[in-house]
PDB file of N, CA and C in Angstrom:
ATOM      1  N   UNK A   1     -12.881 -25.812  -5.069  1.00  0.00           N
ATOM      2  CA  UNK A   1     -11.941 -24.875  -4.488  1.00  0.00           C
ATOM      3  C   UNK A   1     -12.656 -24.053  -3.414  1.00  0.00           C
ATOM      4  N   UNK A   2     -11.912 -23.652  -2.271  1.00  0.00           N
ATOM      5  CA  UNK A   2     -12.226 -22.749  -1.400  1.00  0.00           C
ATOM      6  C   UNK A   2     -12.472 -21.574  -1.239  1.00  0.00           C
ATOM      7  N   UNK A   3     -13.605 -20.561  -1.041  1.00  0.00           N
ATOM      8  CA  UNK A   3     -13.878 -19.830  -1.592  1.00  0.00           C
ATOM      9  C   UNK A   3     -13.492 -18.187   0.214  1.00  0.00           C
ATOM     10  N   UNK A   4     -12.630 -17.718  -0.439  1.00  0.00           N
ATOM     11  CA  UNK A   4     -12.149 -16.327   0.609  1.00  0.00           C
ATOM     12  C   UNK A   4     -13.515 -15.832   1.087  1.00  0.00           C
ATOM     13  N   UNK A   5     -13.896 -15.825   2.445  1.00  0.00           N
ATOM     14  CA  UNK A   5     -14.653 -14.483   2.944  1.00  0.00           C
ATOM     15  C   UNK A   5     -14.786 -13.843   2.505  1.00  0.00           C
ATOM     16  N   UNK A   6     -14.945 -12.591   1.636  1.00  0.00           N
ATOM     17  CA  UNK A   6     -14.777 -11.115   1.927  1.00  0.00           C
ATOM     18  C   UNK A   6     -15.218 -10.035   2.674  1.00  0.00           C
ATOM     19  N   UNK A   7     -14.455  -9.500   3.894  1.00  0.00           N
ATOM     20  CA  UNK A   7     -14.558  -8.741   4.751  1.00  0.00           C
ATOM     21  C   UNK A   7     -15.894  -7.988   4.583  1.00  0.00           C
ATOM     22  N   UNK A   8     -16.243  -7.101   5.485  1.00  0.00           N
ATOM     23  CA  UNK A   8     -17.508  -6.211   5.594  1.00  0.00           C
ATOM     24  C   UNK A   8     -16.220  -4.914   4.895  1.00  0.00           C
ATOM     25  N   UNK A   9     -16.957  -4.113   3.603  1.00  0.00           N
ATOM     26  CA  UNK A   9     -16.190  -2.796   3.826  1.00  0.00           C
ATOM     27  C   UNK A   9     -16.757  -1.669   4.272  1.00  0.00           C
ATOM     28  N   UNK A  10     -15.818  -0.267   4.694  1.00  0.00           N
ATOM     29  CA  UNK A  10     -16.318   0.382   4.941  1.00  0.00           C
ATOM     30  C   UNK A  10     -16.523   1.109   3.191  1.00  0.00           C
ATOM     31  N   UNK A  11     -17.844   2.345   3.476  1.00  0.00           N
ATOM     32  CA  UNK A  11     -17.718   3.233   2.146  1.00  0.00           C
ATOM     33  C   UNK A  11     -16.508   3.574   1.577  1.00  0.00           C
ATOM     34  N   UNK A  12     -15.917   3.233   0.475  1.00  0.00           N
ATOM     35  CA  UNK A  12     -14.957   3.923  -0.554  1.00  0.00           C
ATOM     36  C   UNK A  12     -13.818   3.026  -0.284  1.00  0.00           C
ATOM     37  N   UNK A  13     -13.423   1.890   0.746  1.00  0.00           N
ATOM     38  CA  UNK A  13     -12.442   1.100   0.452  1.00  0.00           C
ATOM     39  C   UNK A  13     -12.481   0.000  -0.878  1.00  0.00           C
ATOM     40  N   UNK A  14     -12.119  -0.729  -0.719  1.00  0.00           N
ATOM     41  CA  UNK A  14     -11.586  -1.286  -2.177  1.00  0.00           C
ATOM     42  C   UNK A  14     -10.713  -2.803  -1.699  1.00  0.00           C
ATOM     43  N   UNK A  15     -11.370  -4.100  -2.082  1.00  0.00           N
ATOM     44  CA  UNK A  15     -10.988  -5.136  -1.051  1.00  0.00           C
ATOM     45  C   UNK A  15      -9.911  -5.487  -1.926  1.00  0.00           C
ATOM     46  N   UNK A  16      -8.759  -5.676  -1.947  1.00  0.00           N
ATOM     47  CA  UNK A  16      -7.554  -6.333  -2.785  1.00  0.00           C
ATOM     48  C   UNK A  16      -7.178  -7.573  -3.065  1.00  0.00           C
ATOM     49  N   UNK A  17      -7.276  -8.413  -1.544  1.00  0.00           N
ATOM     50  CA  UNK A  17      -7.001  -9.648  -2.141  1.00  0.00           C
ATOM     51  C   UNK A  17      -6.768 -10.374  -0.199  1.00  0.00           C
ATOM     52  N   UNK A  18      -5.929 -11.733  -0.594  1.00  0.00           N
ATOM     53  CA  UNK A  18      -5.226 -11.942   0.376  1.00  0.00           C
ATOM     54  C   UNK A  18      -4.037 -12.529   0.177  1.00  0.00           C
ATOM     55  N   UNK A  19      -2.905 -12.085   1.108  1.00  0.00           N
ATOM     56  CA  UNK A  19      -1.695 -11.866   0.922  1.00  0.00           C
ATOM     57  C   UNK A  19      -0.987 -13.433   2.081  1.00  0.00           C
ATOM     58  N   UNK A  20      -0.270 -14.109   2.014  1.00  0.00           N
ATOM     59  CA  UNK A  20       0.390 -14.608   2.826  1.00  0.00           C
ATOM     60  C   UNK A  20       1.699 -14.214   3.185  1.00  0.00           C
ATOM     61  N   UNK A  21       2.300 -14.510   4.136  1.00  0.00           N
ATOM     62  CA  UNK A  21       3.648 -13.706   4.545  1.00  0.00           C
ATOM     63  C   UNK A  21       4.643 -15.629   4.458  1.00  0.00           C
ATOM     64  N   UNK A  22       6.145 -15.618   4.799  1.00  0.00           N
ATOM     65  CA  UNK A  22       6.886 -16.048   4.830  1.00  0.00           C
ATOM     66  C   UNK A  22       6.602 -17.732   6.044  1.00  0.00           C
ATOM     67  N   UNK A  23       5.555 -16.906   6.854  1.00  0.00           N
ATOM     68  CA  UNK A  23       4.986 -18.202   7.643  1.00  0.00           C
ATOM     69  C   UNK A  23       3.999 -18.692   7.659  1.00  0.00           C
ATOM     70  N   UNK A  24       3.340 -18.707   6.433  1.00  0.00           N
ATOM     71  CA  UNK A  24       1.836 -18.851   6.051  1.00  0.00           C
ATOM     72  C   UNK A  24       1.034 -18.160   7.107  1.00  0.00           C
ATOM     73  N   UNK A  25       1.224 -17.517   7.287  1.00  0.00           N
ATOM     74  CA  UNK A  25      -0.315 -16.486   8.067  1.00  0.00           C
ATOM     75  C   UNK A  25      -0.884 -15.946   6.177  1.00  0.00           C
ATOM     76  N   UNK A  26      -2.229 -15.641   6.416  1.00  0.00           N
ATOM     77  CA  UNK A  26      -3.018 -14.712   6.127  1.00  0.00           C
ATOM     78  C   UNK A  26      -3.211 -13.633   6.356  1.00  0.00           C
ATOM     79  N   UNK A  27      -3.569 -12.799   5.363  1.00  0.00           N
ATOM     80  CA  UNK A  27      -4.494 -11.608   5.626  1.00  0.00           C
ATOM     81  C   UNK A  27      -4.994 -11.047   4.456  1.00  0.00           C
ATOM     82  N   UNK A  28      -6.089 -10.595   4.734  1.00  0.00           N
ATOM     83  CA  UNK A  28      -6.990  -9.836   4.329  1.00  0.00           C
ATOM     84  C   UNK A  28      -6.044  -8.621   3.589  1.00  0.00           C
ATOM     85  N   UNK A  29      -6.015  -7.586   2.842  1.00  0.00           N
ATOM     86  CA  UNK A  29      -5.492  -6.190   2.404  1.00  0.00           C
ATOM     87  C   UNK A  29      -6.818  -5.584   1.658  1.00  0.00           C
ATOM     88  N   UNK A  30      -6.845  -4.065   2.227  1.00  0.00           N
ATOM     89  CA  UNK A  30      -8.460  -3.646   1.911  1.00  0.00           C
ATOM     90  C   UNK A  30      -7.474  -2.189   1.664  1.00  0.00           C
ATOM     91  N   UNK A  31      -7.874  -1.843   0.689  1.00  0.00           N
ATOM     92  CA  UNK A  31      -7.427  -0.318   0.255  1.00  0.00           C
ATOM     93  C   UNK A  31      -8.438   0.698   0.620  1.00  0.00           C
ATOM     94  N   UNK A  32      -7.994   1.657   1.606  1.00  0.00           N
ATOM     95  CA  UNK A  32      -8.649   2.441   2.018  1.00  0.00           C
ATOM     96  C   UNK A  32      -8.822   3.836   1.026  1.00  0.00           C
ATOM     97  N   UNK A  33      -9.546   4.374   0.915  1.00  0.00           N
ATOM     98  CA  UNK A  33     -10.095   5.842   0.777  1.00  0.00           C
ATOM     99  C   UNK A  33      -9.061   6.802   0.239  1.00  0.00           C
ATOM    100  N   UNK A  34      -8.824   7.513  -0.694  1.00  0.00           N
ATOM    101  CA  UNK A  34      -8.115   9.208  -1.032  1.00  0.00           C
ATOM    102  C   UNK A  34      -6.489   8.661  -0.736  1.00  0.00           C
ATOM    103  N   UNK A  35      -5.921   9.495  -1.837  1.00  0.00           N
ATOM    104  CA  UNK A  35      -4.380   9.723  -2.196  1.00  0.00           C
ATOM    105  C   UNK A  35      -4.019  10.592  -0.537  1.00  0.00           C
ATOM    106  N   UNK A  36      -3.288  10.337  -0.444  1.00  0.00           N
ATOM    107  CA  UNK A  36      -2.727  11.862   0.310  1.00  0.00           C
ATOM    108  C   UNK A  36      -1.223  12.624  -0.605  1.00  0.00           C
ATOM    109  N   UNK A  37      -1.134  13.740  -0.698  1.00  0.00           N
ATOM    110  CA  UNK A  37      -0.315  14.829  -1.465  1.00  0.00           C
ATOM    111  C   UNK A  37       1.101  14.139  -1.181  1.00  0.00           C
ATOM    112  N   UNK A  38       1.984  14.648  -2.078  1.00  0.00           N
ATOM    113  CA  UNK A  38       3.792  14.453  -2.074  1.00  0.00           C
ATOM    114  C   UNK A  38       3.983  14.822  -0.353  1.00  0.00           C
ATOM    115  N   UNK A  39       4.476  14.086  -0.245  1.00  0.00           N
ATOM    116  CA  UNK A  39       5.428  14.265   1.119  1.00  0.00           C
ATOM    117  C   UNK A  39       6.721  13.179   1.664  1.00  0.00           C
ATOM    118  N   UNK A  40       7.147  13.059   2.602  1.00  0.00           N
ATOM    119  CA  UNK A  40       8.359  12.414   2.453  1.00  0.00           C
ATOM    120  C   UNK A  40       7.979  10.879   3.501  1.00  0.00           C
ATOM    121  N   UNK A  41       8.995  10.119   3.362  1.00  0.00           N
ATOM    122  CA  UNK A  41       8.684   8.939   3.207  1.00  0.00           C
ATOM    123  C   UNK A  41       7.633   8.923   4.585  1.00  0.00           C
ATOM    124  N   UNK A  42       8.403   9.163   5.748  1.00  0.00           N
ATOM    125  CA  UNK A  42       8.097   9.350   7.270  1.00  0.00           C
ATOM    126  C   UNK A  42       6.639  10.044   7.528  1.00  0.00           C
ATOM    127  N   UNK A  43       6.579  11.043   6.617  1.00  0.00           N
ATOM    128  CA  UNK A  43       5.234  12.090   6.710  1.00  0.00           C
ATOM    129  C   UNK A  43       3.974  10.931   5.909  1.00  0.00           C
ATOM    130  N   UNK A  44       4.024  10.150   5.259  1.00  0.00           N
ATOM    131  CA  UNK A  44       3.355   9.339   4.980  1.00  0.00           C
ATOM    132  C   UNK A  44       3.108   8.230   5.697  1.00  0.00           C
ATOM    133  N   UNK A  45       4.093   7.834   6.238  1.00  0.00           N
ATOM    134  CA  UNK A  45       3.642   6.590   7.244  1.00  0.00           C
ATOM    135  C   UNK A  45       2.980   7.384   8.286  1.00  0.00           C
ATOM    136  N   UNK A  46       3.094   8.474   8.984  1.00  0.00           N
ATOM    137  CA  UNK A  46       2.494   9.096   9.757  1.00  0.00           C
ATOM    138  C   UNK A  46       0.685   9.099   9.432  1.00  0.00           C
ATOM    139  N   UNK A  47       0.921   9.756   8.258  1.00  0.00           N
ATOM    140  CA  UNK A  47      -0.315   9.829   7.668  1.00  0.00           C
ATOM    141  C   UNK A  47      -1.317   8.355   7.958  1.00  0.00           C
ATOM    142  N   UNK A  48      -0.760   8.067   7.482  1.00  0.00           N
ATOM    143  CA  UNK A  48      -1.172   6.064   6.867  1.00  0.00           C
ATOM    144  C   UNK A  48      -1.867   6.189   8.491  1.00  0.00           C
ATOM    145  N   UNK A  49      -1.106   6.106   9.593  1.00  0.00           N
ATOM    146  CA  UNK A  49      -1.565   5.609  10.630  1.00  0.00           C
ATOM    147  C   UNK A  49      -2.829   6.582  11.693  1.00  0.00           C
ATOM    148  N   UNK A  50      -2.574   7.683  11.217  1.00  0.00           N
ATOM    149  CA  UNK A  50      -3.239   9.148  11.509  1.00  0.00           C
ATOM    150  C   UNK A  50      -5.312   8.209  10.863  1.00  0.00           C
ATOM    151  N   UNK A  51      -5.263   7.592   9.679  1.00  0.00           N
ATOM    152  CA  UNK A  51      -6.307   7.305   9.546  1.00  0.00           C
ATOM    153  C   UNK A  51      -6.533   5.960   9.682  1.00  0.00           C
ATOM    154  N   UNK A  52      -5.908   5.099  10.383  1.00  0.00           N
ATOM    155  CA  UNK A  52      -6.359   3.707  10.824  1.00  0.00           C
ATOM    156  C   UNK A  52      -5.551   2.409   9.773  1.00  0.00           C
ATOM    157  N   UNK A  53      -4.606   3.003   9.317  1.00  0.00           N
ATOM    158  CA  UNK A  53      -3.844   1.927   8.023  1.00  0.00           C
ATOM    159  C   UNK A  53      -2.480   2.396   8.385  1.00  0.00           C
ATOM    160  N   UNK A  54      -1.912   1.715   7.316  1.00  0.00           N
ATOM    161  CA  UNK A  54      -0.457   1.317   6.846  1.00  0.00           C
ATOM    162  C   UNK A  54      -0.274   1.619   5.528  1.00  0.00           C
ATOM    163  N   UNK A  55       1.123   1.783   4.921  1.00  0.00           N
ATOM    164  CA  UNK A  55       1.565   2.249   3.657  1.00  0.00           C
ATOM    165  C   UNK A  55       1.367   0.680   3.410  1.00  0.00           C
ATOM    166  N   UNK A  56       1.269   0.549   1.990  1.00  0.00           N
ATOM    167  CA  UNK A  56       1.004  -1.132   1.720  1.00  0.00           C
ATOM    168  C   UNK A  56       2.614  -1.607   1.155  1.00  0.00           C
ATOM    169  N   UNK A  57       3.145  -2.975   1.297  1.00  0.00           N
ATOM    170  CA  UNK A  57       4.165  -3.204   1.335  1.00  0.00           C
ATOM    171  C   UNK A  57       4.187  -3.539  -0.130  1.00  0.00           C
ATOM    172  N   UNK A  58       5.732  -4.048  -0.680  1.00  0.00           N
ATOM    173  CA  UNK A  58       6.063  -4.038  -2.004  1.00  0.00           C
ATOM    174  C   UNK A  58       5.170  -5.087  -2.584  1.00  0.00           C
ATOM    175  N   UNK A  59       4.773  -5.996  -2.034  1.00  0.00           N
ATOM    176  CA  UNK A  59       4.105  -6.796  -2.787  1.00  0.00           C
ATOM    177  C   UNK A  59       2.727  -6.378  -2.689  1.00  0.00           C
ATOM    178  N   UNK A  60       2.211  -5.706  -1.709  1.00  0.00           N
ATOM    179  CA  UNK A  60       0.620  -5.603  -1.342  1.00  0.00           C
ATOM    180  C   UNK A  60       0.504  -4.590  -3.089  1.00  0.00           C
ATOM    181  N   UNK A  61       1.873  -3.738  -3.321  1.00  0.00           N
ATOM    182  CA  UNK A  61       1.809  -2.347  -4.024  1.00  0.00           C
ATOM    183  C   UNK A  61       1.490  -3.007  -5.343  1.00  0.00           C
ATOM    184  N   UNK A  62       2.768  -4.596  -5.677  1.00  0.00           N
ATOM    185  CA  UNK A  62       2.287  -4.929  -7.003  1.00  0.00           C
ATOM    186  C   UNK A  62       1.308  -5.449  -7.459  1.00  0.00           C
ATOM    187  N   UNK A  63       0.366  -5.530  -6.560  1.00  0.00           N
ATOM    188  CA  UNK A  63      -1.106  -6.465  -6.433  1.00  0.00           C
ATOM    189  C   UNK A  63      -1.921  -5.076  -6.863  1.00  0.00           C
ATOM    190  N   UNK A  64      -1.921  -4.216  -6.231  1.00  0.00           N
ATOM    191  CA  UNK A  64      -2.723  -3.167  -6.241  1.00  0.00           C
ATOM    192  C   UNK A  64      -2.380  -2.489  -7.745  1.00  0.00           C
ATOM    193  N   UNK A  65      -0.941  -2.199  -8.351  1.00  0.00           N
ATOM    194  CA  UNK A  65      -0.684  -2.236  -9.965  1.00  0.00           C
ATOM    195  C   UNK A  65      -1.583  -2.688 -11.236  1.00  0.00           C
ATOM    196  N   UNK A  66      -1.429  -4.360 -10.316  1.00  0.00           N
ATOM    197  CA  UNK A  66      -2.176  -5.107 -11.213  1.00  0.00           C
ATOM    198  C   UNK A  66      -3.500  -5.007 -11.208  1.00  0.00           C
ATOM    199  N   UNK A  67      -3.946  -5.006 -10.158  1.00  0.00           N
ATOM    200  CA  UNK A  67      -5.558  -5.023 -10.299  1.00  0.00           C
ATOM    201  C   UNK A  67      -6.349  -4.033  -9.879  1.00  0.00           C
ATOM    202  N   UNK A  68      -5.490  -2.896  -9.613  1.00  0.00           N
ATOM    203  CA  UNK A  68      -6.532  -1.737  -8.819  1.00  0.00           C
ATOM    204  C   UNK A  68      -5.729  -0.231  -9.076  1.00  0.00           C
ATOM    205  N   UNK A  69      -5.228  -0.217 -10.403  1.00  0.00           N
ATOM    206  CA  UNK A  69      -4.301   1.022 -10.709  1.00  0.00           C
ATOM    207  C   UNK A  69      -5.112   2.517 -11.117  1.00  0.00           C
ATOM    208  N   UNK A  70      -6.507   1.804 -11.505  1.00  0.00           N
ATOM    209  CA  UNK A  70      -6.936   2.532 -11.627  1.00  0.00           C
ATOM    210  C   UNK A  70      -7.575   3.506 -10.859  1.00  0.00           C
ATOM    211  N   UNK A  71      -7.365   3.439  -9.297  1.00  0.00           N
ATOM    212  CA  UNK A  71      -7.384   3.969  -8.088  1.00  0.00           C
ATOM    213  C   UNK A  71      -6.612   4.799  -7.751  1.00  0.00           C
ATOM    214  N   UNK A  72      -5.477   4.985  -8.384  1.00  0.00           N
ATOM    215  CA  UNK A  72      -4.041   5.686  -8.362  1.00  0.00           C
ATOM    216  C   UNK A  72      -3.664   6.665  -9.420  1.00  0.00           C
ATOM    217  N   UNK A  73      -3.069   7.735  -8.947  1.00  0.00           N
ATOM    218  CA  UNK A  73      -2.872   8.676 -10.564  1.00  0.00           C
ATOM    219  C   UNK A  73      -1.734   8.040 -10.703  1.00  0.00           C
ATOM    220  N   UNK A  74      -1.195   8.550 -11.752  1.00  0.00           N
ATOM    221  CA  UNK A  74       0.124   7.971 -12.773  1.00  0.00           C
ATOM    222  C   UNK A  74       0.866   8.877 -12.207  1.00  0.00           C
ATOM    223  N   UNK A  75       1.435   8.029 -11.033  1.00  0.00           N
ATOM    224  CA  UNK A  75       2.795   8.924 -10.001  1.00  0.00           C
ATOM    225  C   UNK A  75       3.753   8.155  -9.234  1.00  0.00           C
ATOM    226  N   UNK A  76       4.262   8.227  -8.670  1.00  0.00           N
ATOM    227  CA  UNK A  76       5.345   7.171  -7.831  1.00  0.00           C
ATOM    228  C   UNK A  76       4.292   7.433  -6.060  1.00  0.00           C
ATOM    229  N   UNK A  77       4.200   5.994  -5.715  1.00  0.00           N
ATOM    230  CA  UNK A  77       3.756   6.001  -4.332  1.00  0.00           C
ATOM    231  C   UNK A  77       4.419   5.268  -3.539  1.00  0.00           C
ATOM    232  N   UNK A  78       4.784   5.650  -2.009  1.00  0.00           N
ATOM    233  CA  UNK A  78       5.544   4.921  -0.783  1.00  0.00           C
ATOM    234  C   UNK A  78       4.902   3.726  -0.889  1.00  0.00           C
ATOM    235  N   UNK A  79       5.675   2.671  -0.323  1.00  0.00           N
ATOM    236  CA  UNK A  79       5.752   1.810   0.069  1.00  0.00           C
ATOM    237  C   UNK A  79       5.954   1.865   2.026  1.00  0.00           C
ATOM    238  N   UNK A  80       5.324   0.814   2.641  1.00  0.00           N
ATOM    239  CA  UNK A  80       6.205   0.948   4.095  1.00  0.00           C
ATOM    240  C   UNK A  80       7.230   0.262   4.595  1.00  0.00           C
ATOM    241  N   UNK A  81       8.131  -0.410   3.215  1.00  0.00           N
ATOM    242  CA  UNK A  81       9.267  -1.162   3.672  1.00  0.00           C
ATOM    243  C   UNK A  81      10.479  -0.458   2.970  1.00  0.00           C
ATOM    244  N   UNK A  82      11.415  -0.091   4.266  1.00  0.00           N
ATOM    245  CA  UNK A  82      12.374   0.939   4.235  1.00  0.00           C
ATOM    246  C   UNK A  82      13.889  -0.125   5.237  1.00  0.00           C
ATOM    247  N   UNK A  83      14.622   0.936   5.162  1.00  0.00           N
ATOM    248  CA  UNK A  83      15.880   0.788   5.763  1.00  0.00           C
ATOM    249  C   UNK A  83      15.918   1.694   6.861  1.00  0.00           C
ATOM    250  N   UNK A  84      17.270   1.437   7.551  1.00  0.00           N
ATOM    251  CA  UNK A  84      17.890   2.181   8.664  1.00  0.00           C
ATOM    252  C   UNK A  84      19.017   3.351   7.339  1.00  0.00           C
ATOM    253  N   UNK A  85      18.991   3.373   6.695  1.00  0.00           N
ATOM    254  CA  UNK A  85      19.844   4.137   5.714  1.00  0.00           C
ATOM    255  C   UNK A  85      19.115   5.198   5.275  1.00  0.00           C
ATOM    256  N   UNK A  86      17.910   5.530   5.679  1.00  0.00           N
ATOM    257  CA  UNK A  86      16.904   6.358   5.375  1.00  0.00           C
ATOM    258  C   UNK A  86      16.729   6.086   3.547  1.00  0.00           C
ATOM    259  N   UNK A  87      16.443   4.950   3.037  1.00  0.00           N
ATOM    260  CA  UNK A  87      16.078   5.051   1.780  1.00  0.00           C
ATOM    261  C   UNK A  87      14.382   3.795   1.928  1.00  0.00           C
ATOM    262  N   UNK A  88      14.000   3.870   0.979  1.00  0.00           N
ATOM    263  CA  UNK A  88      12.350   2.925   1.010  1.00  0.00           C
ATOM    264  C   UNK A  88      12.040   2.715  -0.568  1.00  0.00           C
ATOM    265  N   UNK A  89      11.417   1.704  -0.165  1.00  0.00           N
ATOM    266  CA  UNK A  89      10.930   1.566  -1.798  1.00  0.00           C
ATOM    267  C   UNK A  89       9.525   2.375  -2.019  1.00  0.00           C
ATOM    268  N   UNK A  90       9.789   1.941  -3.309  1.00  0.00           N
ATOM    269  CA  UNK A  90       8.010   3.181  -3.973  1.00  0.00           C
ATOM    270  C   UNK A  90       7.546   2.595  -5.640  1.00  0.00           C
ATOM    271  N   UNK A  91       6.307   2.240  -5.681  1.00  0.00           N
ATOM    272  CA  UNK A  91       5.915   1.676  -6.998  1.00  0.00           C
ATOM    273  C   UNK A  91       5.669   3.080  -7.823  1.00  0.00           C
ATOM    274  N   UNK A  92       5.825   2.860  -8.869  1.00  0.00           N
ATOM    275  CA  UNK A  92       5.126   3.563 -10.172  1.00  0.00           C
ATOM    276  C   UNK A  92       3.982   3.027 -10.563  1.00  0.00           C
ATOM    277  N   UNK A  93       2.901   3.911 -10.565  1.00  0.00           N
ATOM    278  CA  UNK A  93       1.626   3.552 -10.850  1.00  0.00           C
ATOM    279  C   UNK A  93       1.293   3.690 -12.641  1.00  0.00           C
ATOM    280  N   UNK A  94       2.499   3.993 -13.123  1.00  0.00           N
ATOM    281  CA  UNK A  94       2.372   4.747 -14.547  1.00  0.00           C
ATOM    282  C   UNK A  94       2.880   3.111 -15.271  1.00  0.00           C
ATOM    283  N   UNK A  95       4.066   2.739 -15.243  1.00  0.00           N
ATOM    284  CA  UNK A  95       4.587   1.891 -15.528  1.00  0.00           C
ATOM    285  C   UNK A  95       4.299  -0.251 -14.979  1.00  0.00           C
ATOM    286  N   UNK A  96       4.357   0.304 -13.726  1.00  0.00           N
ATOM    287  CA  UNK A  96       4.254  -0.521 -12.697  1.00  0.00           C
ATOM    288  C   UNK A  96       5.594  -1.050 -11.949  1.00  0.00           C
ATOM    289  N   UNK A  97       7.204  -0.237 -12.073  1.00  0.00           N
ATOM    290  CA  UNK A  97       8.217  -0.529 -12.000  1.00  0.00           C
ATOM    291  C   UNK A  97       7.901   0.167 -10.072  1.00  0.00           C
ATOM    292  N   UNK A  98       9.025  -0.354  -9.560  1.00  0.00           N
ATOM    293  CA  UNK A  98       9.416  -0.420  -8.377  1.00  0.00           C
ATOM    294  C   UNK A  98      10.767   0.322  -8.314  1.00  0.00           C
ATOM    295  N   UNK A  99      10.807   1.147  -7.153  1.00  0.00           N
ATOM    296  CA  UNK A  99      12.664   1.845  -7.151  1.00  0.00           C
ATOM    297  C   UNK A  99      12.581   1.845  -5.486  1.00  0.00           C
ATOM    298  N   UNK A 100      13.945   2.501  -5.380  1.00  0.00           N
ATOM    299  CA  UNK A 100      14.161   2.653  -3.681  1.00  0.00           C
ATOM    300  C   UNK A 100      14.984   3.702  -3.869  1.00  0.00           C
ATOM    301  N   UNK A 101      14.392   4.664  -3.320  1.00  0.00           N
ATOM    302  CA  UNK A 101      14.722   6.091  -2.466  1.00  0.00           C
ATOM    303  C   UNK A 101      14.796   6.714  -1.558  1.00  0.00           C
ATOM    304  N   UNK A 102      15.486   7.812  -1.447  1.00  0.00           N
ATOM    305  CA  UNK A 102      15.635   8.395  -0.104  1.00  0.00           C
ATOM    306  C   UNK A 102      14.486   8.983   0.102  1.00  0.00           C
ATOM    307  N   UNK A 103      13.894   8.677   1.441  1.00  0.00           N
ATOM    308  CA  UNK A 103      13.082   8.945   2.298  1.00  0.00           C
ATOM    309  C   UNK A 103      12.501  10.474   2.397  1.00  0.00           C
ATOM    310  N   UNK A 104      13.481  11.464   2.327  1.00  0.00           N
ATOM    311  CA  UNK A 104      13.491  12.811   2.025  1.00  0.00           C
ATOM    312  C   UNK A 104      12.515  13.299   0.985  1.00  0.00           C
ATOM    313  N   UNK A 105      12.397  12.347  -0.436  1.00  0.00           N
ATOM    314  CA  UNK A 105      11.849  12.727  -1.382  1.00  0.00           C
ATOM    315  C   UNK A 105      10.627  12.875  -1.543  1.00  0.00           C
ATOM    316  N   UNK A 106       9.761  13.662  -1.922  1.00  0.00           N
ATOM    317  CA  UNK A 106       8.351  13.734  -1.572  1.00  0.00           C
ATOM    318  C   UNK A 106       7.751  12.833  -2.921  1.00  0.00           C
ATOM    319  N   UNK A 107       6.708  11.928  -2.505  1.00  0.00           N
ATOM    320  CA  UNK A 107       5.914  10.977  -3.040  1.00  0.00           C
ATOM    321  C   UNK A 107       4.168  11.001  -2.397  1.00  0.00           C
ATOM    322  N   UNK A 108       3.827  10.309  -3.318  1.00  0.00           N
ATOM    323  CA  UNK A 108       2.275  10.405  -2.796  1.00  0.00           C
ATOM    324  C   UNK A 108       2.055   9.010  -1.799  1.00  0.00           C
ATOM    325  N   UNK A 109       1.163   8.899  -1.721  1.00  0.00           N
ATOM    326  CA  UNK A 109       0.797   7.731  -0.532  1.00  0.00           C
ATOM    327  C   UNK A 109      -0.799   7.642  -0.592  1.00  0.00           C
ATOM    328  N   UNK A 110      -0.908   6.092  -0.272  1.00  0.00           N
ATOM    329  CA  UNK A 110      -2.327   5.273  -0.315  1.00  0.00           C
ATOM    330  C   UNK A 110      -2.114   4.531   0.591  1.00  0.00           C
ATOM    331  N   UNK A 111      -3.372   4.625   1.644  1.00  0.00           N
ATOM    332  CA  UNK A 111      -2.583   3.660   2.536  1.00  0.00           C
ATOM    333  C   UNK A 111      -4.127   2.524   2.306  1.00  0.00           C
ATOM    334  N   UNK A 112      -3.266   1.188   3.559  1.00  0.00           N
ATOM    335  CA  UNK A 112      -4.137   0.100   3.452  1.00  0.00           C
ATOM    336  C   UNK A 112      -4.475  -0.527   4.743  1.00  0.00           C
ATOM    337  N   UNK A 113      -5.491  -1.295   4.885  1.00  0.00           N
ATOM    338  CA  UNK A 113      -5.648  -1.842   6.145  1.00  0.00           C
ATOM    339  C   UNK A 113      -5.623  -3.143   5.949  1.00  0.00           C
ATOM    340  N   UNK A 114      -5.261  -3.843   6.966  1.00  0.00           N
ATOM    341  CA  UNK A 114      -5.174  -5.525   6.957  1.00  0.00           C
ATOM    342  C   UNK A 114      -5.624  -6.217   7.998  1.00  0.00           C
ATOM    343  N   UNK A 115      -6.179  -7.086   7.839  1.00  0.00           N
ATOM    344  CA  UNK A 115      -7.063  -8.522   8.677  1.00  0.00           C
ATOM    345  C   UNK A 115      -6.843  -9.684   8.478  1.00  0.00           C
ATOM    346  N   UNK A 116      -6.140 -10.105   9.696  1.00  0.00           N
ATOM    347  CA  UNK A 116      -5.920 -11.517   9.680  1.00  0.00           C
ATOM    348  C   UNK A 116      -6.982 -12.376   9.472  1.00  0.00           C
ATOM    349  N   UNK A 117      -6.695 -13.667   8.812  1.00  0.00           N
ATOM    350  CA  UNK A 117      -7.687 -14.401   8.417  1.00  0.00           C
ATOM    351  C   UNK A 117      -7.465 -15.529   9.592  1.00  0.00           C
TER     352      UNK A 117
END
């Protein structure tokens, strides 16, 4: 079997895995560094990008559940896949369940960086 690269990290990221999308591309997903506080959906993607990442998407989130929860307090965190209806999804780090909410609601956030393979 073929054995993944794994990226160079920087201090305190956290390498996750690799993810394929709908057209077989690759990538890399590397969990970056520190929670950031409750805030609302928008103020987090802001965030996310303010330090060089992205909110990680629903599946990047259930990967990170499974194998890297212990990185996360036992809280609900954004996701970056949302609607035009102002609602988004958000994992539970307590459970590992998934919901979709309005955007308004303050949640914590982890963001992630990604590299194409």
């Amino acid at each position: 079997m073929q054995r993944v690269q794994i990226p160079a990290l920087a201090e305190g990221e956290v390498y996750v895995g690799v993810i394929g999308d709908k057209n077989g591309d690759l990538h890399h997903v590397i969990l970056l560094p520190g929670d950031n506080d409750d805030a609302s959906w928008q103020s987090q993607m802001d965030w996310a990008k303010s330090i060089g990442g992205d909110l990680p998407t629903r599946v990047e989130q259930a990967m990170l559940w499974a194998n890297h929860r212990d990185q996360f307090k036992m809280d609900w965190y954004w996701s970056n896949q949302n609607d035009e209806d102002g609602w988004a999804w958000c994992q539970h780090f307590t459970s590992g369940g998934q919901d979709y909410i309005d955007h308004g609601i303050e949640l914590r956030a982890r963001a992630v960086r990604r590299l194409s393979i």
